[in-house]
PDB file of N, CA and C in Angstrom:
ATOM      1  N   UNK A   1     230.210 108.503  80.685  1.00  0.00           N
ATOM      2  CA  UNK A   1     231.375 109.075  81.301  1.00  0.00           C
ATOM      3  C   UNK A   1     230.914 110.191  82.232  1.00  0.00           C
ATOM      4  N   UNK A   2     231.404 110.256  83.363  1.00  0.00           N
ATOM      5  CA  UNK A   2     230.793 111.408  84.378  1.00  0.00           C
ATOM      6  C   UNK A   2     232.172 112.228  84.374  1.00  0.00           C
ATOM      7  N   UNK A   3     231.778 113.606  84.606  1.00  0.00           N
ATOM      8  CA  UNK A   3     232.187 114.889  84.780  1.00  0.00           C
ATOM      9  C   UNK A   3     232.303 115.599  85.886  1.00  0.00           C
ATOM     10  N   UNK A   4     233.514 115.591  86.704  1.00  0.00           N
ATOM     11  CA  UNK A   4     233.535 116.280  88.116  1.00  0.00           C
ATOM     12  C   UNK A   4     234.487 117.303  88.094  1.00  0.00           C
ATOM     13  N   UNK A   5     233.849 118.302  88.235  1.00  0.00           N
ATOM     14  CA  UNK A   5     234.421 119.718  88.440  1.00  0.00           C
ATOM     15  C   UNK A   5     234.759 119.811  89.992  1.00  0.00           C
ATOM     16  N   UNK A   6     236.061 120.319  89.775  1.00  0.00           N
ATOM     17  CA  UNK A   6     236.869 120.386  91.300  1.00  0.00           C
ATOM     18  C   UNK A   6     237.013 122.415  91.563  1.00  0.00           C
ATOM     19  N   UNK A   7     237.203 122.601  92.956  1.00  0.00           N
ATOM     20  CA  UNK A   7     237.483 123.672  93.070  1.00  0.00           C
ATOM     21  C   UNK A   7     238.978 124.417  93.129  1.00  0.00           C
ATOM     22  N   UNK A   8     239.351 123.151  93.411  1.00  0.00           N
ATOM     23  CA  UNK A   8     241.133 123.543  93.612  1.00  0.00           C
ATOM     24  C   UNK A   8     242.279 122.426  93.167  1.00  0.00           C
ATOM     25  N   UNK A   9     243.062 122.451  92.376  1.00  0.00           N
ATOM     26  CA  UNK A   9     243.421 121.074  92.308  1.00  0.00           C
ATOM     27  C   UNK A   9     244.405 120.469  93.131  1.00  0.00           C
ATOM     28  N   UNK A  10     244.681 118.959  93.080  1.00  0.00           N
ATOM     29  CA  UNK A  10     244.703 118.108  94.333  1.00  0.00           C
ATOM     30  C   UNK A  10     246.795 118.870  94.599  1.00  0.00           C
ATOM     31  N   UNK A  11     246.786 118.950  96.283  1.00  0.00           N
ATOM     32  CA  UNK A  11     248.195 119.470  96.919  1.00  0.00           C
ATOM     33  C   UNK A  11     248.525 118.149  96.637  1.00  0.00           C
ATOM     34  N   UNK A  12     248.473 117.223  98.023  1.00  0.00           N
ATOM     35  CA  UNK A  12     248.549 116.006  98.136  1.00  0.00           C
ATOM     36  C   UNK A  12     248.419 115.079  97.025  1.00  0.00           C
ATOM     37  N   UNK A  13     249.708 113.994  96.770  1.00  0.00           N
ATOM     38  CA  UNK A  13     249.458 113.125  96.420  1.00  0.00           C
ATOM     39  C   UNK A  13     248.538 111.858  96.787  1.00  0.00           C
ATOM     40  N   UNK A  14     248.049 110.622  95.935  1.00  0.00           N
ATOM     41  CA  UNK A  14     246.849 110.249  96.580  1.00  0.00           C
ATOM     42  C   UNK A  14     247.114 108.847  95.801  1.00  0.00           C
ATOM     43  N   UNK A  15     246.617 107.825  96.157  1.00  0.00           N
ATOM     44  CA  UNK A  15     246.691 106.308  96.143  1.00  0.00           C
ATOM     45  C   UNK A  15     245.344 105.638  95.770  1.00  0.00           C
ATOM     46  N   UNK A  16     245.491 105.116  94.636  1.00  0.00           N
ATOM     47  CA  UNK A  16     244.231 104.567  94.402  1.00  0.00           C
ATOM     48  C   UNK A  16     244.579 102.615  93.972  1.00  0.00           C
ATOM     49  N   UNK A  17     243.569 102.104  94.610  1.00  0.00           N
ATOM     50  CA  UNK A  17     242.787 100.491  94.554  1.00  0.00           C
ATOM     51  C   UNK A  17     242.400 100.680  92.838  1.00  0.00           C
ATOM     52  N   UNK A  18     243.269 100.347  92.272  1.00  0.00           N
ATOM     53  CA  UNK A  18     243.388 100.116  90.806  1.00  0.00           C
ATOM     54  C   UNK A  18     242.257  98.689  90.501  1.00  0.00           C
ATOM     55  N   UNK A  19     241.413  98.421  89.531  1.00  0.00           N
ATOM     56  CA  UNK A  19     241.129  97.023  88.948  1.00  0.00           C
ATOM     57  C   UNK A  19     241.607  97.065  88.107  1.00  0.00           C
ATOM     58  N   UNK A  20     241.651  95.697  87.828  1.00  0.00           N
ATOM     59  CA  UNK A  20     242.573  95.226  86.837  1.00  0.00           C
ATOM     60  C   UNK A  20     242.114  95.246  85.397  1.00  0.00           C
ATOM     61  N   UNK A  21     241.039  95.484  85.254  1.00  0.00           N
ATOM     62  CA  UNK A  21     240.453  95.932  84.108  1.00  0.00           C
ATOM     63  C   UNK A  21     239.473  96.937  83.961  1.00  0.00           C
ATOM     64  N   UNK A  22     239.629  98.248  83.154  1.00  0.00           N
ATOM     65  CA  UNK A  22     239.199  99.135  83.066  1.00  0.00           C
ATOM     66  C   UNK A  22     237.497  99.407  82.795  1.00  0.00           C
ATOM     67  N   UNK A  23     236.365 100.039  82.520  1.00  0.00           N
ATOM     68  CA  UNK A  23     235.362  99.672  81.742  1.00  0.00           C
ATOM     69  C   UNK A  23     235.040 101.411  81.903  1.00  0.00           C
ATOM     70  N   UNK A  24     234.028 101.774  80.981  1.00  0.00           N
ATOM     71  CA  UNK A  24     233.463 103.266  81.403  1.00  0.00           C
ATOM     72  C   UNK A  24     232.792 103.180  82.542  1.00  0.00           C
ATOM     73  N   UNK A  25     232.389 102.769  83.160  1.00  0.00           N
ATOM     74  CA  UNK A  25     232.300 102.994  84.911  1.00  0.00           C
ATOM     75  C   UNK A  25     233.366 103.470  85.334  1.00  0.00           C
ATOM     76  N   UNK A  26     234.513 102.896  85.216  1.00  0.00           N
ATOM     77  CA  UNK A  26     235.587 103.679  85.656  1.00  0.00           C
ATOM     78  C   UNK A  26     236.442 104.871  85.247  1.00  0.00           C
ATOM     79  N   UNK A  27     236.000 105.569  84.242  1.00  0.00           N
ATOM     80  CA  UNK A  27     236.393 106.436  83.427  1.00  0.00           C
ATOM     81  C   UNK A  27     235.523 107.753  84.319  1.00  0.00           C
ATOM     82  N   UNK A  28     236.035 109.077  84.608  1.00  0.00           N
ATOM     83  CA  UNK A  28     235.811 110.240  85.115  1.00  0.00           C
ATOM     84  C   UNK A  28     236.531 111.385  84.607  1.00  0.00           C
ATOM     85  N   UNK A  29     235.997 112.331  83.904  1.00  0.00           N
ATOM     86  CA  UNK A  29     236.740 113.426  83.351  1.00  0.00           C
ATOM     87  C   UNK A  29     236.491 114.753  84.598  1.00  0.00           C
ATOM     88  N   UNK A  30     237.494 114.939  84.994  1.00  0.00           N
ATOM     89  CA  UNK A  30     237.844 116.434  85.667  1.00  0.00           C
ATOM     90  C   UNK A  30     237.624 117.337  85.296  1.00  0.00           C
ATOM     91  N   UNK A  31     237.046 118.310  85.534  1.00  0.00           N
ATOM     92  CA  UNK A  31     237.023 119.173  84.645  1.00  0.00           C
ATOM     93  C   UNK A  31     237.621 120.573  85.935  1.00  0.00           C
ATOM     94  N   UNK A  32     238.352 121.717  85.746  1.00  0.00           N
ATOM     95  CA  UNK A  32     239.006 122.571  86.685  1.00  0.00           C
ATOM     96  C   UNK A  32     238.992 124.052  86.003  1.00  0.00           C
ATOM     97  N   UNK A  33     238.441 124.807  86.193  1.00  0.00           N
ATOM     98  CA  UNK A  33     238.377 126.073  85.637  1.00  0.00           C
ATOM     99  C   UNK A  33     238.917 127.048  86.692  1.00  0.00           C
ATOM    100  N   UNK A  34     240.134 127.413  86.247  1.00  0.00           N
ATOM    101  CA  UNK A  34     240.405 128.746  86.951  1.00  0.00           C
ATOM    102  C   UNK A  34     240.972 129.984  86.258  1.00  0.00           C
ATOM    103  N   UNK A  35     240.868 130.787  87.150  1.00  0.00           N
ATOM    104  CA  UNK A  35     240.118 132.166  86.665  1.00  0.00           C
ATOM    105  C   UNK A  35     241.555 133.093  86.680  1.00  0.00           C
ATOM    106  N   UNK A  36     242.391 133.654  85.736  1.00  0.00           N
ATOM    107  CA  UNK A  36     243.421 134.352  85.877  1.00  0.00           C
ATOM    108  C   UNK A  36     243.070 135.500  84.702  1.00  0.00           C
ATOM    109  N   UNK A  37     243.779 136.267  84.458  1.00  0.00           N
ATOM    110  CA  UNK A  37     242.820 137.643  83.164  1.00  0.00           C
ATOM    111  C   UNK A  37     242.603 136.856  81.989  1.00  0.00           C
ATOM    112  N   UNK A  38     242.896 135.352  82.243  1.00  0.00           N
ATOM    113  CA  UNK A  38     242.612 134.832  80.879  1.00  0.00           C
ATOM    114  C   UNK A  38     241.776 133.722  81.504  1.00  0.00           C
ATOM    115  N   UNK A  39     240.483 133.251  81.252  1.00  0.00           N
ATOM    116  CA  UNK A  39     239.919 131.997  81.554  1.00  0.00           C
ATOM    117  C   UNK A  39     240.487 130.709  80.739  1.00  0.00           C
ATOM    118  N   UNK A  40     241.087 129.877  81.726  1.00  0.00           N
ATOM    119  CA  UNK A  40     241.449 128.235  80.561  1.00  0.00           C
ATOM    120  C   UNK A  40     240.803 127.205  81.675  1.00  0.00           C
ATOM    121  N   UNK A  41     240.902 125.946  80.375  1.00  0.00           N
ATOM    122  CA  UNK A  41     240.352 125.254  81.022  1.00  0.00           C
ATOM    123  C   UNK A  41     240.794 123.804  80.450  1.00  0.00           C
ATOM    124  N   UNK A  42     241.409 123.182  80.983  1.00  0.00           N
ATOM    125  CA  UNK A  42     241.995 121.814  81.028  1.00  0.00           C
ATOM    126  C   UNK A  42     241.196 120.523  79.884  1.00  0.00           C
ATOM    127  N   UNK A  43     242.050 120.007  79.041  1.00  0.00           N
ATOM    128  CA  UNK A  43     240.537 118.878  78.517  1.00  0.00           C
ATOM    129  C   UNK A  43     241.831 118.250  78.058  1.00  0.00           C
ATOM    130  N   UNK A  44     241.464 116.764  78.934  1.00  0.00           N
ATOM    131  CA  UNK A  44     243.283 115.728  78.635  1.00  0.00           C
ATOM    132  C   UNK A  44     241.866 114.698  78.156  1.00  0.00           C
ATOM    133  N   UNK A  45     241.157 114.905  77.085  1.00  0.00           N
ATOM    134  CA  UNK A  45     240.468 114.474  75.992  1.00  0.00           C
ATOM    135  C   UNK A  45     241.608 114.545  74.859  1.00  0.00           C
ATOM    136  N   UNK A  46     242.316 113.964  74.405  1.00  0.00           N
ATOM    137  CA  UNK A  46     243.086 113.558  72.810  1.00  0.00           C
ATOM    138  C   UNK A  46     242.477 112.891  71.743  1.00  0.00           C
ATOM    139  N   UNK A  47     241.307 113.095  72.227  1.00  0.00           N
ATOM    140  CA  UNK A  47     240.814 112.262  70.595  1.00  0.00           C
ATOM    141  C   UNK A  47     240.729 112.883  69.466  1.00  0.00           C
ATOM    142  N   UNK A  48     239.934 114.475  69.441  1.00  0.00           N
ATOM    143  CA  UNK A  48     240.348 115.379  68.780  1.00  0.00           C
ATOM    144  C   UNK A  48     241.753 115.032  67.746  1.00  0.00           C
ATOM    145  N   UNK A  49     242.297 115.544  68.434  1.00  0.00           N
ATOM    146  CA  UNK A  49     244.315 115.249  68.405  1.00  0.00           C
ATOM    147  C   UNK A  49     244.593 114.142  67.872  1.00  0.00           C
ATOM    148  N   UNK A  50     244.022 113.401  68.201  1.00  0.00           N
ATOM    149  CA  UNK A  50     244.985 111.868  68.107  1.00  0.00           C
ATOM    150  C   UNK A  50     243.788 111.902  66.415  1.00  0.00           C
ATOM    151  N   UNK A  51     242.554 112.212  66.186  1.00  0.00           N
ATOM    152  CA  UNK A  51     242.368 111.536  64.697  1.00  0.00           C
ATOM    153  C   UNK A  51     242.462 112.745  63.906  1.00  0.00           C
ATOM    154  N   UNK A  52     243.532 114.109  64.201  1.00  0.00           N
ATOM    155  CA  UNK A  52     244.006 114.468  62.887  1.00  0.00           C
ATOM    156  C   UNK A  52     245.658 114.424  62.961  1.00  0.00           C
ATOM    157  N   UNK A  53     246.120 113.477  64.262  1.00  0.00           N
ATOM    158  CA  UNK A  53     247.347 112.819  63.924  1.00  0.00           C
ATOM    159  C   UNK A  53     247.338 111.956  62.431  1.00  0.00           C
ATOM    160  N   UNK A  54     246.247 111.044  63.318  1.00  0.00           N
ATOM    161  CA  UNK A  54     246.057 110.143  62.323  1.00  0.00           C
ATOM    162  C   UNK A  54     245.845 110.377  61.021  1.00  0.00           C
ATOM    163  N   UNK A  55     245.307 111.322  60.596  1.00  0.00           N
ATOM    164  CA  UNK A  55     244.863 111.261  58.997  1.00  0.00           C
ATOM    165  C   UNK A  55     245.812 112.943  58.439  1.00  0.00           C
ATOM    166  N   UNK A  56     246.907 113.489  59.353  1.00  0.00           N
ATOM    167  CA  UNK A  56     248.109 113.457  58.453  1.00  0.00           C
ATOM    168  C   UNK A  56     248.575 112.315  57.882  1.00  0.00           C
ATOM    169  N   UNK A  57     248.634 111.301  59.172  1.00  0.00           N
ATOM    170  CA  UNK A  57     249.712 110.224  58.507  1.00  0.00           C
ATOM    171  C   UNK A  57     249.415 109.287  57.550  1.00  0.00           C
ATOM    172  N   UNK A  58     248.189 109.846  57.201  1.00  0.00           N
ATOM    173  CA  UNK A  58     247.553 108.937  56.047  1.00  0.00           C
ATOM    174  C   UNK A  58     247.237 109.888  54.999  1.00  0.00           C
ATOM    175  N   UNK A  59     247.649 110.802  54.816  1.00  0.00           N
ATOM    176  CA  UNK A  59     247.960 111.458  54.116  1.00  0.00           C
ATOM    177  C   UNK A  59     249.271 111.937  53.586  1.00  0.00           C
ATOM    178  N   UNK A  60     250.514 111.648  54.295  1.00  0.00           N
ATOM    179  CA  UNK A  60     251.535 111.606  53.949  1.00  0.00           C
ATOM    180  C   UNK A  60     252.128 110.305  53.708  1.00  0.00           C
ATOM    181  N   UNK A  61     251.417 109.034  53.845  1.00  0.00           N
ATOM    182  CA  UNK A  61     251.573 108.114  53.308  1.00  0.00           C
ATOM    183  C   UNK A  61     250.642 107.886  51.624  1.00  0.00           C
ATOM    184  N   UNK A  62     250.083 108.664  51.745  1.00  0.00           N
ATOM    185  CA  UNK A  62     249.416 108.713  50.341  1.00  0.00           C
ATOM    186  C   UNK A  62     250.431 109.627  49.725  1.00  0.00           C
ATOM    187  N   UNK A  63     250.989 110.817  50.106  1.00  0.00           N
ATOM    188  CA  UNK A  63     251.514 111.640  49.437  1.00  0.00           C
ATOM    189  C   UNK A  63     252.720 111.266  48.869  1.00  0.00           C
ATOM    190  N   UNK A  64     253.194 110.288  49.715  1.00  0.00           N
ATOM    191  CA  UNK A  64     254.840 109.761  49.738  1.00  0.00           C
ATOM    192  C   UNK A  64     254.387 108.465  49.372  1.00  0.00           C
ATOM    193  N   UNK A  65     256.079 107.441  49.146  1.00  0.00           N
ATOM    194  CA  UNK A  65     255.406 105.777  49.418  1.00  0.00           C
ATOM    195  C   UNK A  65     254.930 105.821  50.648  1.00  0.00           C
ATOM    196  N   UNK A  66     254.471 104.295  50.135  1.00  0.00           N
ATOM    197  CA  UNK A  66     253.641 103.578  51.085  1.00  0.00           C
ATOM    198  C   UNK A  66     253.853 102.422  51.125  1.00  0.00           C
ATOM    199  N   UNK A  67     255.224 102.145  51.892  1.00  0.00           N
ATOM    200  CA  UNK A  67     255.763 100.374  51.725  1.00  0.00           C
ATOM    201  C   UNK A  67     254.656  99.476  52.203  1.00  0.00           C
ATOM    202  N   UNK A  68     253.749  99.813  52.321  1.00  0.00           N
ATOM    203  CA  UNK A  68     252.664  98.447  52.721  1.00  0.00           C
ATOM    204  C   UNK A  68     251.734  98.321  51.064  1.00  0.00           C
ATOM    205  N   UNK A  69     251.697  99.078  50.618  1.00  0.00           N
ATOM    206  CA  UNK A  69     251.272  99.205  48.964  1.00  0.00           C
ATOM    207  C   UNK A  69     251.940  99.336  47.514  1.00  0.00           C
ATOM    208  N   UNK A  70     253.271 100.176  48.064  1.00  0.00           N
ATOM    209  CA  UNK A  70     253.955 100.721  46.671  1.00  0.00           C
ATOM    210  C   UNK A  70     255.064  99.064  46.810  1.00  0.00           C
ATOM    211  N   UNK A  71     255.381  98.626  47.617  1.00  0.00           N
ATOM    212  CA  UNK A  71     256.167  97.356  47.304  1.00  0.00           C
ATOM    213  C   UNK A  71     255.765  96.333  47.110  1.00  0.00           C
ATOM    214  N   UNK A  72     256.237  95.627  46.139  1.00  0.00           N
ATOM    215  CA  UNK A  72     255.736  94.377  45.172  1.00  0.00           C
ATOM    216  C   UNK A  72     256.273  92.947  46.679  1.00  0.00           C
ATOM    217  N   UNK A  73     254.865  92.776  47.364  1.00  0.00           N
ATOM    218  CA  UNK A  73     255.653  91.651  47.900  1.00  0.00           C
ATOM    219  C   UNK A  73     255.405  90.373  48.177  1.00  0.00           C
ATOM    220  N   UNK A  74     255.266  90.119  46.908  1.00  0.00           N
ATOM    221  CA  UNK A  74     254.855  88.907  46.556  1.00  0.00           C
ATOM    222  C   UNK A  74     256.286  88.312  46.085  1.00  0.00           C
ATOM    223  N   UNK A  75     257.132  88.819  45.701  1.00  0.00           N
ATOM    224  CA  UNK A  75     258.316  88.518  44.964  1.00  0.00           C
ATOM    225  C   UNK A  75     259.302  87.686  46.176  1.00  0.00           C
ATOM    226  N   UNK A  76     259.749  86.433  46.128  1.00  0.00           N
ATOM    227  CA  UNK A  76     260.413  86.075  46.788  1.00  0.00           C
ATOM    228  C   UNK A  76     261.995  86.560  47.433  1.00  0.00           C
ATOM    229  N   UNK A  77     262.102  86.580  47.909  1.00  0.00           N
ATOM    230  CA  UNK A  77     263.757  87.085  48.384  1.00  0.00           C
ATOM    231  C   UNK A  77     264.295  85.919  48.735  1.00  0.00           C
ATOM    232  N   UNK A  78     265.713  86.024  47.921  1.00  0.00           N
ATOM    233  CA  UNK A  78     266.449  84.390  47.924  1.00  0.00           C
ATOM    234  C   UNK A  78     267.914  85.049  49.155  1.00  0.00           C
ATOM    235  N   UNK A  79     267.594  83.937  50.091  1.00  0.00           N
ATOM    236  CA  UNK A  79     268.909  83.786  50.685  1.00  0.00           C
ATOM    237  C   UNK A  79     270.543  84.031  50.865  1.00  0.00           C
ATOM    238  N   UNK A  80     271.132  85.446  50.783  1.00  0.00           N
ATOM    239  CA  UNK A  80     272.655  85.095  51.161  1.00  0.00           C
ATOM    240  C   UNK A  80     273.317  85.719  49.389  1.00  0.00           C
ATOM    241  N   UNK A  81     271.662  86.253  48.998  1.00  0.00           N
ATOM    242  CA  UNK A  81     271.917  87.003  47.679  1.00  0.00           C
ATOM    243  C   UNK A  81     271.696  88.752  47.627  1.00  0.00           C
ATOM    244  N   UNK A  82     272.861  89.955  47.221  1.00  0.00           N
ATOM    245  CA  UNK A  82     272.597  90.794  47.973  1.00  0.00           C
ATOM    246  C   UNK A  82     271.089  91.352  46.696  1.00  0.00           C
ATOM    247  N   UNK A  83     270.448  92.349  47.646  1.00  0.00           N
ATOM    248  CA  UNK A  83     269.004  92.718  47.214  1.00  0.00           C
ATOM    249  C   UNK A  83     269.085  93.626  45.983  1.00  0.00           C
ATOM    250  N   UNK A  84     269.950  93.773  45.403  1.00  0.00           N
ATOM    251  CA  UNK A  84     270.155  94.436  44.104  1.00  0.00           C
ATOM    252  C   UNK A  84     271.431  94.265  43.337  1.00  0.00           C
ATOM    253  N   UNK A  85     271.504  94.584  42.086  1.00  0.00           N
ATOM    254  CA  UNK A  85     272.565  94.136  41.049  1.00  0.00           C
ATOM    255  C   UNK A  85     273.653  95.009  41.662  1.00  0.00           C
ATOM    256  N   UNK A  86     275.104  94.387  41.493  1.00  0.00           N
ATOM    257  CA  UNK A  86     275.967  95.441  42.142  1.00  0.00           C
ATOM    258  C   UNK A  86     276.315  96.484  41.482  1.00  0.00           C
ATOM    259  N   UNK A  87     276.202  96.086  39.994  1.00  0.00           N
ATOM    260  CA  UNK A  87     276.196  97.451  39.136  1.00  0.00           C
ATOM    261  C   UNK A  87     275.426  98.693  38.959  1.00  0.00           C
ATOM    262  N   UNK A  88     274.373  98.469  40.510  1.00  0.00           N
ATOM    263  CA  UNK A  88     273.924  99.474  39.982  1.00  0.00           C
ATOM    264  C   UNK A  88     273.978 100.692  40.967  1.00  0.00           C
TER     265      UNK A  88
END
């Protein structure tokens, strides 16, 4: 993955010759540092992010049910019959 640091970022909008399929050749991270009494600096990198999305939600599926595990579903469901006793 290559890394291009810009000096100013883009006024103009701009048009790009898309392929139709992506590969890391085509992948370029920006990188833009500017300077205000606070230094920041841009990183639209989510992977970080996205795998401790992920392993809340696998953790609150452990914590809670987990209809892909806690339900028995092997059990057939019959047709036009409602899914529990009405008495209850």
């Amino acid at each position: 993955m290559k890394i291009k640091v810009v000096e100013n970022p883009p006024i103009d909008p701009r048009e790009f010759d898309l392929p139709t399929e992506f590969n890391e050749d085509h992948i370029e991270d920006i990188v833009e540092i500017f300077n205000t009494p606070l230094v920041g600096h841009y990183n639209w990198d989510y992977t970080d992010a996205d795998s401790r999305i992920k392993k809340l939600y696998e953790l609150g599926k452990k914590l809670n049910w987990n209809g892909s595990i806690d339900l028995d579903w092997s059990k057939a469901i019959k047709k036009g019959e409602p899914p529990m006793k009405a008495e209850l």
